[in-house]
C-alpha atoms as a PDB file:
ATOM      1  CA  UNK A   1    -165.531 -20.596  56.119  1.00  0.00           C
ATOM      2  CA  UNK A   2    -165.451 -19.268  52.592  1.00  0.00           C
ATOM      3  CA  UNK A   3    -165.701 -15.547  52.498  1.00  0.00           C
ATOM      4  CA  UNK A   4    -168.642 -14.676  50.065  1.00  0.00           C
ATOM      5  CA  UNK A   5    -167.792 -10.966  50.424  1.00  0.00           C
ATOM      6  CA  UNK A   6    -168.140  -8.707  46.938  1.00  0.00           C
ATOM      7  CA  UNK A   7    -164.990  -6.890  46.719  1.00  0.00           C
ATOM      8  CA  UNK A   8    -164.452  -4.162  43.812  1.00  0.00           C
ATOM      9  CA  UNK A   9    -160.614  -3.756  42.758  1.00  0.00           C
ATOM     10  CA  UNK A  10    -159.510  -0.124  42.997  1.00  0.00           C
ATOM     11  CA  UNK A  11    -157.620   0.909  39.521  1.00  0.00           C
ATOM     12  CA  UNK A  12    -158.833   4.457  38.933  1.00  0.00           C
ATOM     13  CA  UNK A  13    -157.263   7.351  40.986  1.00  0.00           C
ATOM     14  CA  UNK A  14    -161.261   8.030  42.293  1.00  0.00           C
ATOM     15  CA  UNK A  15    -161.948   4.604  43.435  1.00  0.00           C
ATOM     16  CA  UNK A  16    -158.407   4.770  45.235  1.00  0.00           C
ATOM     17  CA  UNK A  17    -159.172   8.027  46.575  1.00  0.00           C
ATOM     18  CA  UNK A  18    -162.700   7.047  47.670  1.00  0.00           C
ATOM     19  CA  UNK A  19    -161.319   4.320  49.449  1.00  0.00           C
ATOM     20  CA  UNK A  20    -158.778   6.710  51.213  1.00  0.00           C
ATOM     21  CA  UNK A  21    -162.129   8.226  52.651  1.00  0.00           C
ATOM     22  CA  UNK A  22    -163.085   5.120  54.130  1.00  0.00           C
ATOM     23  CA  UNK A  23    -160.203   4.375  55.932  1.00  0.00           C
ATOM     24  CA  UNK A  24    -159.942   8.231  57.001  1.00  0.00           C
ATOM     25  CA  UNK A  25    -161.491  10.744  58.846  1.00  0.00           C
ATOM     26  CA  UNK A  26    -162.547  13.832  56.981  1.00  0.00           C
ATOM     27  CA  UNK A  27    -159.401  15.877  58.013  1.00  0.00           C
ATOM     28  CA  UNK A  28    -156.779  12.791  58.131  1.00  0.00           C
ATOM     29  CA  UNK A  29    -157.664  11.742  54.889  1.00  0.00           C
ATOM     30  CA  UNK A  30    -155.969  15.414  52.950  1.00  0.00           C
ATOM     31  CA  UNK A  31    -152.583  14.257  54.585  1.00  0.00           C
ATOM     32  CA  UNK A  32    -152.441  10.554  54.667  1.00  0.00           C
ATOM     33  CA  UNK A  33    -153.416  10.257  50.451  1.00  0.00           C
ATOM     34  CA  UNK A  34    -151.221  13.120  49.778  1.00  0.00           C
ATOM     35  CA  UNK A  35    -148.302  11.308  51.653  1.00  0.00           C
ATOM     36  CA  UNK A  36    -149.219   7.993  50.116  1.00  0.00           C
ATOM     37  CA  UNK A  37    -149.437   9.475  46.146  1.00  0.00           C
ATOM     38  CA  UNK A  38    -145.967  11.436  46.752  1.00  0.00           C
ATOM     39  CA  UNK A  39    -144.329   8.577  47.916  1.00  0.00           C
ATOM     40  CA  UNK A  40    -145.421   6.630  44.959  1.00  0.00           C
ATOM     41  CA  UNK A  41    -144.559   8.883  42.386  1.00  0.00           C
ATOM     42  CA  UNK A  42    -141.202   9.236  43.846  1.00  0.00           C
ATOM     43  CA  UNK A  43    -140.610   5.465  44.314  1.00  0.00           C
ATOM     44  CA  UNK A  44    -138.317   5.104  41.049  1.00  0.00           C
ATOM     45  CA  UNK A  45    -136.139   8.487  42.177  1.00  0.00           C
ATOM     46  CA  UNK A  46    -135.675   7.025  45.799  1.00  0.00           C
ATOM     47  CA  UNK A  47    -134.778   3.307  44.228  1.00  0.00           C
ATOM     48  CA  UNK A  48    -131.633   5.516  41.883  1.00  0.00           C
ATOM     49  CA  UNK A  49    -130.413   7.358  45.171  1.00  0.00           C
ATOM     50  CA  UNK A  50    -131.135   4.897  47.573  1.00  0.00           C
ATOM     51  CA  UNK A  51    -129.315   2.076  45.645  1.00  0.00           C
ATOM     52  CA  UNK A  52    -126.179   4.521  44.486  1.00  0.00           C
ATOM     53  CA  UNK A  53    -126.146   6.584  47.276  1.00  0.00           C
ATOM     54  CA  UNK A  54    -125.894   9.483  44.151  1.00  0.00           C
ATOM     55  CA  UNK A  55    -127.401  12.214  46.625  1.00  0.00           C
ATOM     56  CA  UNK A  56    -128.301  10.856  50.648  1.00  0.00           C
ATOM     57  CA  UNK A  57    -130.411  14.360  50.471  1.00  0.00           C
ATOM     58  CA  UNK A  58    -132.917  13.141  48.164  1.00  0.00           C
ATOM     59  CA  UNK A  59    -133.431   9.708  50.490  1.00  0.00           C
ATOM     60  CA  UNK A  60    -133.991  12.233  53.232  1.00  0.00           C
ATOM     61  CA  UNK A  61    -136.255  14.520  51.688  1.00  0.00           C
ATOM     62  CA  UNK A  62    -138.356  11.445  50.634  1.00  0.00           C
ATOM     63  CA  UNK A  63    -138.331   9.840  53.671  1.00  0.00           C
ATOM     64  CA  UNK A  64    -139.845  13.234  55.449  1.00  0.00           C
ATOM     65  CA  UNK A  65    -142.770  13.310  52.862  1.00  0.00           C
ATOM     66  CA  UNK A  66    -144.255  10.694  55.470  1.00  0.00           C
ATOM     67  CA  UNK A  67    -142.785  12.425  57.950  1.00  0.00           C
ATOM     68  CA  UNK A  68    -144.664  15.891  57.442  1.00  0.00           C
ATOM     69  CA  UNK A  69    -147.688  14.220  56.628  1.00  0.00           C
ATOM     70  CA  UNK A  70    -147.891  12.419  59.930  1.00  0.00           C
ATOM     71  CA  UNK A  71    -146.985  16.006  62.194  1.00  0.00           C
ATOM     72  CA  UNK A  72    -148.836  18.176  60.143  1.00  0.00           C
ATOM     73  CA  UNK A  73    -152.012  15.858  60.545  1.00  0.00           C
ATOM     74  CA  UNK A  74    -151.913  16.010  64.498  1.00  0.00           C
ATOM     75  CA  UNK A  75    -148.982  17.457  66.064  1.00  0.00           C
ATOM     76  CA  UNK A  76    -149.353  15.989  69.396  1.00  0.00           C
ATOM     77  CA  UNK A  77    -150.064  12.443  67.903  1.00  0.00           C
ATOM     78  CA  UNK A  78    -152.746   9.967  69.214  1.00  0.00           C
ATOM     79  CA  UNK A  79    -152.142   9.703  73.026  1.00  0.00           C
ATOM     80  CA  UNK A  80    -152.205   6.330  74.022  1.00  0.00           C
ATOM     81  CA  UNK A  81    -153.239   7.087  77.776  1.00  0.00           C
ATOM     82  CA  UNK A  82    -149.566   6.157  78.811  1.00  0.00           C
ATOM     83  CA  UNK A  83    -147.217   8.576  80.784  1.00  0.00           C
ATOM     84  CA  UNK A  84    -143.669   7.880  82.239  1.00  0.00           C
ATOM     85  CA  UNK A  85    -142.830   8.108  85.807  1.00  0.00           C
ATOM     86  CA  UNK A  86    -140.886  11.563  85.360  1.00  0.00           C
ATOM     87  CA  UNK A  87    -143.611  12.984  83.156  1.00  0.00           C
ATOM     88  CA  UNK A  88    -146.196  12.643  85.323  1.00  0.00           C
ATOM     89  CA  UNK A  89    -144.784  14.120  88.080  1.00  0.00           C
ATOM     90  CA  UNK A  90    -143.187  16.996  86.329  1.00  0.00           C
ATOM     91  CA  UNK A  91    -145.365  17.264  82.830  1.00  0.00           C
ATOM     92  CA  UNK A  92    -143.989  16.158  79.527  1.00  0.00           C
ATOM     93  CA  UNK A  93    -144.770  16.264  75.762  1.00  0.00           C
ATOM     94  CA  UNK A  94    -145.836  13.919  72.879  1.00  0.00           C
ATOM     95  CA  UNK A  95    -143.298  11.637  71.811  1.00  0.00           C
ATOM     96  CA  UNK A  96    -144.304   9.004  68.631  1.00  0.00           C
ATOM     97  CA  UNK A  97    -143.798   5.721  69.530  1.00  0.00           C
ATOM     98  CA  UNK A  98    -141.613   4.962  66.546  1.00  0.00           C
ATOM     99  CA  UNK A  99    -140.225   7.552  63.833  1.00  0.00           C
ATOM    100  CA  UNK A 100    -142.388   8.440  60.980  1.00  0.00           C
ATOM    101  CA  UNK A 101    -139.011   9.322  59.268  1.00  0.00           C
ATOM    102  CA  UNK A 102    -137.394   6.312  59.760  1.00  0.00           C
ATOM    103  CA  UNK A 103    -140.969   4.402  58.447  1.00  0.00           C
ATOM    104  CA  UNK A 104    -140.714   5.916  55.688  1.00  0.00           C
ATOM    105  CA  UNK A 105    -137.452   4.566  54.651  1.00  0.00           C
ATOM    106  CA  UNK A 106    -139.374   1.068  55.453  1.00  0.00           C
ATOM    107  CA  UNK A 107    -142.816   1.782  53.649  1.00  0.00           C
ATOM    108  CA  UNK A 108    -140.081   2.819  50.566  1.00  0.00           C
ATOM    109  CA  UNK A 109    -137.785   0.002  50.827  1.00  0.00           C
ATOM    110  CA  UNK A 110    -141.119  -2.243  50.579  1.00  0.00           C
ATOM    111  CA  UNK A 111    -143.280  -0.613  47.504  1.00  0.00           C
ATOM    112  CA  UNK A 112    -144.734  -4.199  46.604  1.00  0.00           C
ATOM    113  CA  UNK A 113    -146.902  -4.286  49.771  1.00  0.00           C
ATOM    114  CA  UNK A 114    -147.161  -0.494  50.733  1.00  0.00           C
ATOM    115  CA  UNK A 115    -147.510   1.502  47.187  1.00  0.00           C
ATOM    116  CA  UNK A 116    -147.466  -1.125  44.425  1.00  0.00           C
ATOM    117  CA  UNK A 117    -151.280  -1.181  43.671  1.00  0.00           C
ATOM    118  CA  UNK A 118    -151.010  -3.891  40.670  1.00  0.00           C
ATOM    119  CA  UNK A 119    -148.423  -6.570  43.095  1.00  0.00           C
ATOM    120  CA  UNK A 120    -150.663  -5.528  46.011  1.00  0.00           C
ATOM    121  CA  UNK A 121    -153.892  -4.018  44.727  1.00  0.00           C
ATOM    122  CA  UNK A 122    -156.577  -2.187  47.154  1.00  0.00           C
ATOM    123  CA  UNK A 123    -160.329  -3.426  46.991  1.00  0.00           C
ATOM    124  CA  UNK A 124    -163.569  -1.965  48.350  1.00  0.00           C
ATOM    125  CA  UNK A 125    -166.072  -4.349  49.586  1.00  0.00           C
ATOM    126  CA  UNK A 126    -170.190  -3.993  49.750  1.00  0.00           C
ATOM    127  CA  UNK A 127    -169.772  -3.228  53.361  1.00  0.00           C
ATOM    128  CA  UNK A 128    -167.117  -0.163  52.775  1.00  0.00           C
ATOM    129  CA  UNK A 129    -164.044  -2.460  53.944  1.00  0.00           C
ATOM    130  CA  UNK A 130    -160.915  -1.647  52.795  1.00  0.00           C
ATOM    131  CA  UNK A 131    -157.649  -4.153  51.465  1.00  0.00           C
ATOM    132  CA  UNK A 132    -154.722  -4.304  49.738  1.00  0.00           C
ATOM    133  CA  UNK A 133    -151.344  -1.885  49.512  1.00  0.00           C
ATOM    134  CA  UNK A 134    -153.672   0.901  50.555  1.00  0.00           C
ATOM    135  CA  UNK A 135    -154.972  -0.718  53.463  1.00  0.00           C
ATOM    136  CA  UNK A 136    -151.752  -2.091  54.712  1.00  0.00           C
ATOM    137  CA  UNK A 137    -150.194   1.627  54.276  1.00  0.00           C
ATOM    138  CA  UNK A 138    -153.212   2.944  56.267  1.00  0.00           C
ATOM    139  CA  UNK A 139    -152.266   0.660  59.267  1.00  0.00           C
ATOM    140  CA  UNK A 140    -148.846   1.867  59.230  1.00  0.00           C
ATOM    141  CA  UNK A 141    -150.309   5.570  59.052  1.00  0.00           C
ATOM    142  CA  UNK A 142    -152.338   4.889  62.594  1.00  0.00           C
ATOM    143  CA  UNK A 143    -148.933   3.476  64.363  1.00  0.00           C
ATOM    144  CA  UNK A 144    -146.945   5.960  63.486  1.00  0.00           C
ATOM    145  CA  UNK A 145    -149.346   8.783  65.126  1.00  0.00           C
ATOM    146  CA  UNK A 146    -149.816   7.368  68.428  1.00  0.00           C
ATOM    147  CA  UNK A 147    -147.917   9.509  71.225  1.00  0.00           C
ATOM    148  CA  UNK A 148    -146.585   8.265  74.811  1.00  0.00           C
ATOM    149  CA  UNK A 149    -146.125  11.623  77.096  1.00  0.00           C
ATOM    150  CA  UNK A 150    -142.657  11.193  78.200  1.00  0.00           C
ATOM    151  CA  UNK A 151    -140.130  14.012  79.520  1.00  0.00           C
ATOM    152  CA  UNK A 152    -137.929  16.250  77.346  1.00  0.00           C
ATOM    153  CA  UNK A 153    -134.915  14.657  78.103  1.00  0.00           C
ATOM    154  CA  UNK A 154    -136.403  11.035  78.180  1.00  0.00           C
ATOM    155  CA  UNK A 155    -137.411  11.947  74.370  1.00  0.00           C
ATOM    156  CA  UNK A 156    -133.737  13.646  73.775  1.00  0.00           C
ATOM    157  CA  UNK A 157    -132.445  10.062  74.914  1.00  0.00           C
ATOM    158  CA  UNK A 158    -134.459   8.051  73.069  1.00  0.00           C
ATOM    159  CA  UNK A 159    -132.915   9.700  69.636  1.00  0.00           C
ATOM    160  CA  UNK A 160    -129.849   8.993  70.714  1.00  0.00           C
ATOM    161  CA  UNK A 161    -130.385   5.575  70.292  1.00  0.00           C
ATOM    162  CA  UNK A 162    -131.360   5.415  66.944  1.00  0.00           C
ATOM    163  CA  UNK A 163    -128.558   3.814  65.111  1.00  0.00           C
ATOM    164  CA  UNK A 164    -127.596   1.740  68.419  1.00  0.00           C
ATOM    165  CA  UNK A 165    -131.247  -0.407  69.776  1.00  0.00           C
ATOM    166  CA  UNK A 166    -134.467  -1.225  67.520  1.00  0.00           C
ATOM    167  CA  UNK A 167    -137.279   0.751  68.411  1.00  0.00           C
ATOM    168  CA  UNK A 168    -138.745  -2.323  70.526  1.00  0.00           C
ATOM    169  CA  UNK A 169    -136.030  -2.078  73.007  1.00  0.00           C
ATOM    170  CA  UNK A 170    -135.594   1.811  73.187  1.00  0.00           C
ATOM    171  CA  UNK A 171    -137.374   2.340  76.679  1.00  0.00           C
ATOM    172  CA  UNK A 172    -136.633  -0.921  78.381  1.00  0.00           C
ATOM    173  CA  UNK A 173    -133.016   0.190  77.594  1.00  0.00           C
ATOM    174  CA  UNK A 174    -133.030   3.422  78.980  1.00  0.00           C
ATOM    175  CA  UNK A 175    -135.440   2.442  81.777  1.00  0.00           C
ATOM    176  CA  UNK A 176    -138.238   4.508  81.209  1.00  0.00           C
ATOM    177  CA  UNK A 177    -141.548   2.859  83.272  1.00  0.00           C
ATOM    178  CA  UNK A 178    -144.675   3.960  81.437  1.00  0.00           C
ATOM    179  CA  UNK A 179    -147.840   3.945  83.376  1.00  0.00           C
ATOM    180  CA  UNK A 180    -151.681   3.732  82.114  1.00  0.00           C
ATOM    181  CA  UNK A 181    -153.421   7.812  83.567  1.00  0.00           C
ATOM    182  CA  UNK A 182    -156.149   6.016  83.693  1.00  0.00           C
ATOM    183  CA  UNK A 183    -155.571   3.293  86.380  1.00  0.00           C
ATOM    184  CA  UNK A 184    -151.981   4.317  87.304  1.00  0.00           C
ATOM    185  CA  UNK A 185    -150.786   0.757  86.815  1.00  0.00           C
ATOM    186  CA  UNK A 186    -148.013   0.278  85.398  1.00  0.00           C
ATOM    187  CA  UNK A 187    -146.851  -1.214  82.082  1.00  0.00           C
ATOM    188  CA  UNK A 188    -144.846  -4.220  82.079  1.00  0.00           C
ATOM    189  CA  UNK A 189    -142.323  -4.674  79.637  1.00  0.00           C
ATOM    190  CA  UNK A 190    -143.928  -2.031  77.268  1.00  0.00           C
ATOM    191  CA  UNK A 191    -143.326  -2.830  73.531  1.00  0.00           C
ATOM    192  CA  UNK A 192    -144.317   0.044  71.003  1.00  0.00           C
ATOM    193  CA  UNK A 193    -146.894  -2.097  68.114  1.00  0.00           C
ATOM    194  CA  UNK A 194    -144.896  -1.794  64.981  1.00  0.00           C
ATOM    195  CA  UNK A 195    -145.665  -3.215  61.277  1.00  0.00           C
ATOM    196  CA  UNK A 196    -144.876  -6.463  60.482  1.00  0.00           C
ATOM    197  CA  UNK A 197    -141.304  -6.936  59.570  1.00  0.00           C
ATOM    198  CA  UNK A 198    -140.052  -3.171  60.724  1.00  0.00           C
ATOM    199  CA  UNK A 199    -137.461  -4.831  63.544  1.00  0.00           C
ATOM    200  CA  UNK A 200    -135.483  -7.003  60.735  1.00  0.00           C
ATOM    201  CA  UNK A 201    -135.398  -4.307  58.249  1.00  0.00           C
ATOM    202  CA  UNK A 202    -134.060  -1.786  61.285  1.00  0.00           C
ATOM    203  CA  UNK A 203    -131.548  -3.807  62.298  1.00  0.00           C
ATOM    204  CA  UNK A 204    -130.467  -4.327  58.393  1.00  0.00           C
ATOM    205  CA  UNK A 205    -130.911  -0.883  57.224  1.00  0.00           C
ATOM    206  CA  UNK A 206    -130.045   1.670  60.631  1.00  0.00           C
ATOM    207  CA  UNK A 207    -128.576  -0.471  63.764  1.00  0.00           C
ATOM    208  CA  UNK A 208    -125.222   0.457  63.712  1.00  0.00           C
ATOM    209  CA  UNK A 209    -124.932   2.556  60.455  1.00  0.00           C
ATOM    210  CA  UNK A 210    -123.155   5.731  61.193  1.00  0.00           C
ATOM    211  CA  UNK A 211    -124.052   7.595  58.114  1.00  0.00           C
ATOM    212  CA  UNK A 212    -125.020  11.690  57.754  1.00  0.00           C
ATOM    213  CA  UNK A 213    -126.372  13.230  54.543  1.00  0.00           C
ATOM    214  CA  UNK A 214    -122.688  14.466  53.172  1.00  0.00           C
ATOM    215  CA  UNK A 215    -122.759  12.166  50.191  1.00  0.00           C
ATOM    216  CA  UNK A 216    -119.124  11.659  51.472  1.00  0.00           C
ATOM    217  CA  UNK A 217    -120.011   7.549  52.344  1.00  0.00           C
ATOM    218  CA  UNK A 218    -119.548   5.032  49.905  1.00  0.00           C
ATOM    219  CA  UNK A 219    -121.924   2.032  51.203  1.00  0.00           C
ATOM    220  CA  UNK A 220    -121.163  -0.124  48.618  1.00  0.00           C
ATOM    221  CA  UNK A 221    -117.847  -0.824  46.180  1.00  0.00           C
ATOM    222  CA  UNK A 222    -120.547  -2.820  43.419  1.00  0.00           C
ATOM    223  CA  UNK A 223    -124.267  -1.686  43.814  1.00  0.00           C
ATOM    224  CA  UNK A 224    -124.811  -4.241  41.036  1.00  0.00           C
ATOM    225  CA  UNK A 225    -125.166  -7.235  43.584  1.00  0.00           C
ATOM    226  CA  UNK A 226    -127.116  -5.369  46.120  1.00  0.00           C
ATOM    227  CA  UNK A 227    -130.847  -5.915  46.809  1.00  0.00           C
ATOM    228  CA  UNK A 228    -133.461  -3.578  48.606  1.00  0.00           C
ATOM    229  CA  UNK A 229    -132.802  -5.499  51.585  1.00  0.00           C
ATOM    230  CA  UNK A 230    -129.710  -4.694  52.109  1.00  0.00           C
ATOM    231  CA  UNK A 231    -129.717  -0.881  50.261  1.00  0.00           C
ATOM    232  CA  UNK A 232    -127.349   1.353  51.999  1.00  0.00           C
ATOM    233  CA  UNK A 233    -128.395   2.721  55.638  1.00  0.00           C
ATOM    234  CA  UNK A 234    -130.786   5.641  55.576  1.00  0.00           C
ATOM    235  CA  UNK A 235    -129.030   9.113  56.438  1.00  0.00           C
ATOM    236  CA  UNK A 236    -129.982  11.007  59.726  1.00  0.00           C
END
């Protein structure tokens, strides 16, 4: 059916900001356009560091723009309602499903659909819906604060794995049951939701890269030939 929706492209910084405060709450909104304006106007410093690996730090520091943004909004996260075996027995804390650090490498290493507002560009419709790089960045935004209450350790273990499993297989590896508080069933083989394409790109850009922000590493003997794609793992 054809969609005969009115939709109003988004150029100015208002209209961009205004439809921020659609897709936010009144607080939310202060830390999710902040994160999503920094990011862009850092886009062409991360693409020179990322590419030559001149300075891991600035990748880093980039990277925990979205990071920040996401703790310093709600430090406990989102629950989802789901606890692990140990944790509810013993108490627990917040732990993010997948790493707003680590995202923001992703969201970075894809500026066409997350920050690129010409390639992807965000509209308002009559009925104060919201699409385009804006939106899509918004969705990303809502994954990365939701919070499973999991044990200490259970959340110590789970960074270990961080350069070894994707973020899909992290508690089926180390065995942790989650359960719903609610009706204390339990969760069969429990899958965090993650963006579209985040598993490929983690197994391209962190499975298996050993790397530390020493600048010591070269990645790459001829940058020239390199794509985004395949830009050197992102440091710790």
């Amino acid at each position: 059916m054809l969609d005969k929706t009115k939709w109003v492209q988004c150029e100015s910084f208002e209209q961009l900001y205004k439809a921020a405060k659609i897709l936010c709450d009144e607080r939310e909104v202060s830390y999710f356009w902040t994160a999503w304006n920094s990011m862009k106007v850092n886009l062409p410093f991360w693409v020179e560091n990322r590419m030559c690996n001149s300075d891991p730090h600035i990748v880093r520091a980039i990277e925990r723009i979205w990071y920040g943004a996401v703790h310093s909004y709600k430090s406990t996260g989102v629950r989802s309602g789901l606890v692990s075996k140990d944790a509810y027995k013993h108490g627990g804390m917040n732990d993010h499903c997948i790493s707003p650090q680590t995202v923001g490498g992703f969201m970075m290493d894809n500026p066409k659909r997350f920050l690129d507002n010409i390639v992807n560009p965000t509209f308002i419709s009559e009925d104060k819906k919201v699409k385009g790089c804006l939106k899509e960045c918004y969705d990303v935004w809502t994954l990365c604060n939701i919070t499973n209450c999991i044990t200490s350790y259970e959340n110590g273990e789970l960074q270990k794995l961080k350069r070894n499993i994707p973020t899909e297989n992290k508690y089926a590896h180390l065995g942790i049951q989650l359960f719903n508080k609610k009706t204390k069933l339990p969760v069969k083989d429990y899958q965090p939701n993650l963006p579209k394409g985040y598993t490929q790109w983690e197994k391209d850009n962190v499975i298996d890269q050993s790397i530390s922000c020493t600048g010591i590493t070269q990645y790459y003997p001829d940058v020239k030939i390199k794509s985004l794609s395949t830009a050197p793992p992102l440091p710790v």
